[in-house]
Protein backbone atom coordinates (compact mmCIF):
# COMPACT_ATOMS: atom_id res chain seq x y z
CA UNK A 1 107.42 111.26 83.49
CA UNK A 2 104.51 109.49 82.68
CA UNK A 3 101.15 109.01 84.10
CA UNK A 4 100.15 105.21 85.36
CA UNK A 5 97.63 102.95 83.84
CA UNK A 6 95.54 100.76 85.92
CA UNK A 7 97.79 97.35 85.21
CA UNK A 8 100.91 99.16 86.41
CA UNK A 9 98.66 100.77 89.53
CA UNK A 10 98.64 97.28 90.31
CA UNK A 11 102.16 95.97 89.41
CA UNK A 12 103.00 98.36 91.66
CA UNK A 13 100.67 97.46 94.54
CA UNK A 14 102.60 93.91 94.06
CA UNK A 15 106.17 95.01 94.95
CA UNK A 16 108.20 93.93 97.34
CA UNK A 17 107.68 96.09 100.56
CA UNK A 18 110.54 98.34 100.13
CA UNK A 19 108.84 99.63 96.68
CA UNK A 20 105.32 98.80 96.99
CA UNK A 21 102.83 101.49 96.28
CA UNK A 22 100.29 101.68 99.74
CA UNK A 23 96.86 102.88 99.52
CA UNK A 24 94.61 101.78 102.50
CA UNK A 25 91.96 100.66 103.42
CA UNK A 26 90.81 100.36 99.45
CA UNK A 27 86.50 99.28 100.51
CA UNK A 28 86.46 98.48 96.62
CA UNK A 29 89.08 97.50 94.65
CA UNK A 30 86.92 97.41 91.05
CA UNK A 31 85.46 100.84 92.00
CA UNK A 32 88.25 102.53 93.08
CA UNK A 33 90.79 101.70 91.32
CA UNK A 34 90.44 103.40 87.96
CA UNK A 35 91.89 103.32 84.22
CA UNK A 36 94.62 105.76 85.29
CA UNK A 37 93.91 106.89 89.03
CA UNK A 38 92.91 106.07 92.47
CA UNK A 39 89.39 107.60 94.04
CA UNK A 40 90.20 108.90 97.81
CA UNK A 41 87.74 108.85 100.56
CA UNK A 42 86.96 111.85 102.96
CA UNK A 43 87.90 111.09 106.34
CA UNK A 44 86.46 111.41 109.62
CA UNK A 45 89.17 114.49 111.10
CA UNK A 46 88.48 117.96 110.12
CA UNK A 47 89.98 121.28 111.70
CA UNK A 48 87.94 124.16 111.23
CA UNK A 49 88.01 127.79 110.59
CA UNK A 50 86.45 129.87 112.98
CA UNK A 51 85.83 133.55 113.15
CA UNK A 52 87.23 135.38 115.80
CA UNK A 53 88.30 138.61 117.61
CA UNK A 54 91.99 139.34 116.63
CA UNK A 55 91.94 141.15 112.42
CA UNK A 56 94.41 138.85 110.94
CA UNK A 57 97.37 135.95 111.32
CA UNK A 58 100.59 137.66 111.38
CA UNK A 59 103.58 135.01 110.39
CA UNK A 60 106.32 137.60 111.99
CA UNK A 61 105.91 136.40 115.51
CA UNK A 62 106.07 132.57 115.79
CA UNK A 63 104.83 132.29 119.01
CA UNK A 64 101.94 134.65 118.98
CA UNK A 65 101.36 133.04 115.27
CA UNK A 66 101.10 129.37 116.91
CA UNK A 67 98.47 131.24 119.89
CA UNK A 68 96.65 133.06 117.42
CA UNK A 69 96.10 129.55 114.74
CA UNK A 70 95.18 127.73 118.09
CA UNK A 71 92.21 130.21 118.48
CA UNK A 72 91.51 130.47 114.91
CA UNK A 73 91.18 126.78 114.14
CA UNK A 74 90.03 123.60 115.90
CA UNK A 75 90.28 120.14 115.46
CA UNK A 76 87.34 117.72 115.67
CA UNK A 77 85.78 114.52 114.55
CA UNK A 78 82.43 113.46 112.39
CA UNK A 79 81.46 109.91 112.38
CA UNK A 80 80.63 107.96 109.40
CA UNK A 81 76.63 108.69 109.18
CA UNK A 82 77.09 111.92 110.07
CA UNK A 83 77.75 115.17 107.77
CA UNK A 84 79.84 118.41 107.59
CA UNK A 85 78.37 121.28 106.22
CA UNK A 86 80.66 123.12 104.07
CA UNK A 87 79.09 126.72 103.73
CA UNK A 88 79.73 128.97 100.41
CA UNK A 89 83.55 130.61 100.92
CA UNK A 90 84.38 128.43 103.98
CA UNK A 91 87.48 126.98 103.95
CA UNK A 92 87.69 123.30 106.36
CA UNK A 93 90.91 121.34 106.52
CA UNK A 94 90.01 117.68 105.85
CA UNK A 95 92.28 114.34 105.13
CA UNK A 96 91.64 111.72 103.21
CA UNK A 97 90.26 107.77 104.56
CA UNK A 98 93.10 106.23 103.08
CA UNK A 99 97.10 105.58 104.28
CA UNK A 100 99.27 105.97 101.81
CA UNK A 101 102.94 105.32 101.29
CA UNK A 102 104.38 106.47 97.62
CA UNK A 103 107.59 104.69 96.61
CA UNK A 104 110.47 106.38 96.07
CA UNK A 105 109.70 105.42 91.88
CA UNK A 106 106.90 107.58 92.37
CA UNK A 107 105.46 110.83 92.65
CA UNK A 108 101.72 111.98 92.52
CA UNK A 109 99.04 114.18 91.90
CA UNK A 110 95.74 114.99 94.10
CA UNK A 111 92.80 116.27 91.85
CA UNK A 112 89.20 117.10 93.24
CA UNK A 113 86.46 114.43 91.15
CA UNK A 114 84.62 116.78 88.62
CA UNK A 115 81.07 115.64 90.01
CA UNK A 116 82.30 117.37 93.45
CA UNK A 117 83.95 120.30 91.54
CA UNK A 118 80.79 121.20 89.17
CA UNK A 119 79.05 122.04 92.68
CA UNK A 120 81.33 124.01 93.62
CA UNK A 121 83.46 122.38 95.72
CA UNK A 122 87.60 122.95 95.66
CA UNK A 123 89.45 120.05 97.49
CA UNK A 124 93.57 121.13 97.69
CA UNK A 125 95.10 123.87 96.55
CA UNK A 126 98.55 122.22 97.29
CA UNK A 127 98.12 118.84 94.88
CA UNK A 128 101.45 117.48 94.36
CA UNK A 129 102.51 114.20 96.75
CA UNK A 130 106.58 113.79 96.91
CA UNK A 131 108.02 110.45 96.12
CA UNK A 132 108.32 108.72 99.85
CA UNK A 133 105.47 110.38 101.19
CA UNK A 134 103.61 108.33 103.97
CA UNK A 135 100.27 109.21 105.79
CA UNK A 136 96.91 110.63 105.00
CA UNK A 137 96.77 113.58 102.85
CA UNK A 138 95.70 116.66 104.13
CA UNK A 139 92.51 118.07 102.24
CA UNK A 140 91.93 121.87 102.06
CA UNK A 141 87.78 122.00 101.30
CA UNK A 142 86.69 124.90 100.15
CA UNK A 143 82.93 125.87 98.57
CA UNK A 144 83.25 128.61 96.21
CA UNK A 145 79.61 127.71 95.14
CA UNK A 146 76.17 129.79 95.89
CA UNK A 147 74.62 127.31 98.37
CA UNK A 148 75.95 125.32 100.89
CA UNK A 149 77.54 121.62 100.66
CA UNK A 150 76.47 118.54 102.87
CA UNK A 151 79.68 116.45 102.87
CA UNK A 152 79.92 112.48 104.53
CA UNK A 153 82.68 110.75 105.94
CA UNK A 154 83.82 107.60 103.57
CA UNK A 155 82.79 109.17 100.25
CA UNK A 156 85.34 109.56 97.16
CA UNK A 157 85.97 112.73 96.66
CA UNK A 158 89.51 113.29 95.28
CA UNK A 159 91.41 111.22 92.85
CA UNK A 160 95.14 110.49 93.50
CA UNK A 161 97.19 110.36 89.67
CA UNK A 162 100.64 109.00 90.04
CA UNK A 163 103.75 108.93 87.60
CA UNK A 164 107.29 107.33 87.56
CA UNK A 165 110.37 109.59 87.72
CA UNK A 166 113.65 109.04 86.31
CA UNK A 167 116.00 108.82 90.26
CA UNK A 168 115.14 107.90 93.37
CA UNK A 169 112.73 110.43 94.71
CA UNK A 170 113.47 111.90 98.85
CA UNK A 171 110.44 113.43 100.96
CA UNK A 172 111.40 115.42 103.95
CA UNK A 173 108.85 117.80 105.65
CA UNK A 174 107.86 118.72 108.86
CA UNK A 175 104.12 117.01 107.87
CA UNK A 176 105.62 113.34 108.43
CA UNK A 177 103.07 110.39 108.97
CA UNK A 178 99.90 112.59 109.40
CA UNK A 179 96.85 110.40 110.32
CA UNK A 180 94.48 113.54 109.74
CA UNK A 181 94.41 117.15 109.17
CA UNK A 182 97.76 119.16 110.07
CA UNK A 183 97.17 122.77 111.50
CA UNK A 184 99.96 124.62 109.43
CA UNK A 185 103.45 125.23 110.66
CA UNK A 186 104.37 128.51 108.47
CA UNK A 187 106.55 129.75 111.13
CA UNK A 188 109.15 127.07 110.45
CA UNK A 189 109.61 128.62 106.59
CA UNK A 190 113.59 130.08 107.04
CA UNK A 191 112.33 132.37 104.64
CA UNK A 192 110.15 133.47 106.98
CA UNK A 193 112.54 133.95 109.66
CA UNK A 194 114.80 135.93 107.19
CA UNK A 195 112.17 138.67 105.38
CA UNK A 196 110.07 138.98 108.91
CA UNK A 197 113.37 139.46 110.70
CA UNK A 198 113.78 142.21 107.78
CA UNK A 199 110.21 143.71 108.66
CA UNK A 200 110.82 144.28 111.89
CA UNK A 201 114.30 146.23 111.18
CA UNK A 202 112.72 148.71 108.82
CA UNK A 203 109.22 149.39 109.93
CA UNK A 204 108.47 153.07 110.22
CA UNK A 205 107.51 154.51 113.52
């Protein structure tokens, strides 16, 4: 597996449709498109975390899980020319500008730019994009800095790094074609099912 230069970035921009690497809208193709990676642009979706009155998110109970992330986080929208403050510890769900589509040649990486992450600022903790994967990727911001961070709509803030692999790569998830931020669907693990199913057999009255 190796890691894609710039020229093949672009040979494989080039492709016919059924293999083309798709990363859009690109606002500059000369800035963004570097020696071996692709800048990504914050969107304008976020959903965030808010504090509330229940102590924790329990993944035993799907239903009450589903009521309880529906309380805990909410979806909403900044304009470009506004800002999201990102506070020290707060974790905000974000998504990248950009569409993509990764070929089934492909697979990638998602890496926070090191001017972002010497203030502090963590942008996924799950980095790796599956060959066939198609939407906006989903951004999980967190500030483990002192002070808080003023973030803005269209700026690059993650780099994408992609490499070839030797088949014919398959996504299938239950985040297909996201167009923002996905709220998390943990209850649909079957491991899940199986261990909490387990819990609930042997917990002690």
């Amino acid at each position: 597996m190796s890691c894609l230069s710039k020229e093949t970035i672009i040979e494989f921009m080039q492709r016919p449709l059924r293999d083309r690497l798709i990363v859009t809208p690109i606002l500059d193709f000369s800035e963004q498109v570097k020696d071996t990676a692709i800048d990504l642009r914050l969107g304008t979706k976020f959903i965030i975390t808010q504090k509330t009155t229940f102590p924790c998110l329990d993944p035993k109970d799907k239903d009450e899980l589903r009521k309880d992330i529906g309380k805990y986080q909410k979806l909403f929208t900044v304009r470009f020319g506004e800002s999201l403050i990102l506070h020290p510890n707060q974790l905000v769900l974000g998504s990248t500008l950009e569409y993509i589509c990764i070929p089934r040649k492909l697979c990638g990486y998602v890496i926070g730019r090191s001017s972002w992450g010497r203030l502090g600022l963590i942008i996924a903790t799950a980095t790796f994009v599956n060959p066939q994967f198609k939407g906006c990727l989903t951004l999980e911001l967190e500030n483990i800095g002192e002070v808080p961070l003023v973030l803005y709509p269209g700026v690059a803030i993650a780099q994408l790094i992609l490499h070839t692999i030797d088949k014919d790569g398959l996504y299938k998830s239950r985040y297909m074609n996201p167009v923002g931020p996905e709220f998390s669907r943990i209850w649909e693990d079957d491991d899940m099912k199986f261990w909490t199913k387990l819990v609930k057999k042997n917990t002690l009255a």
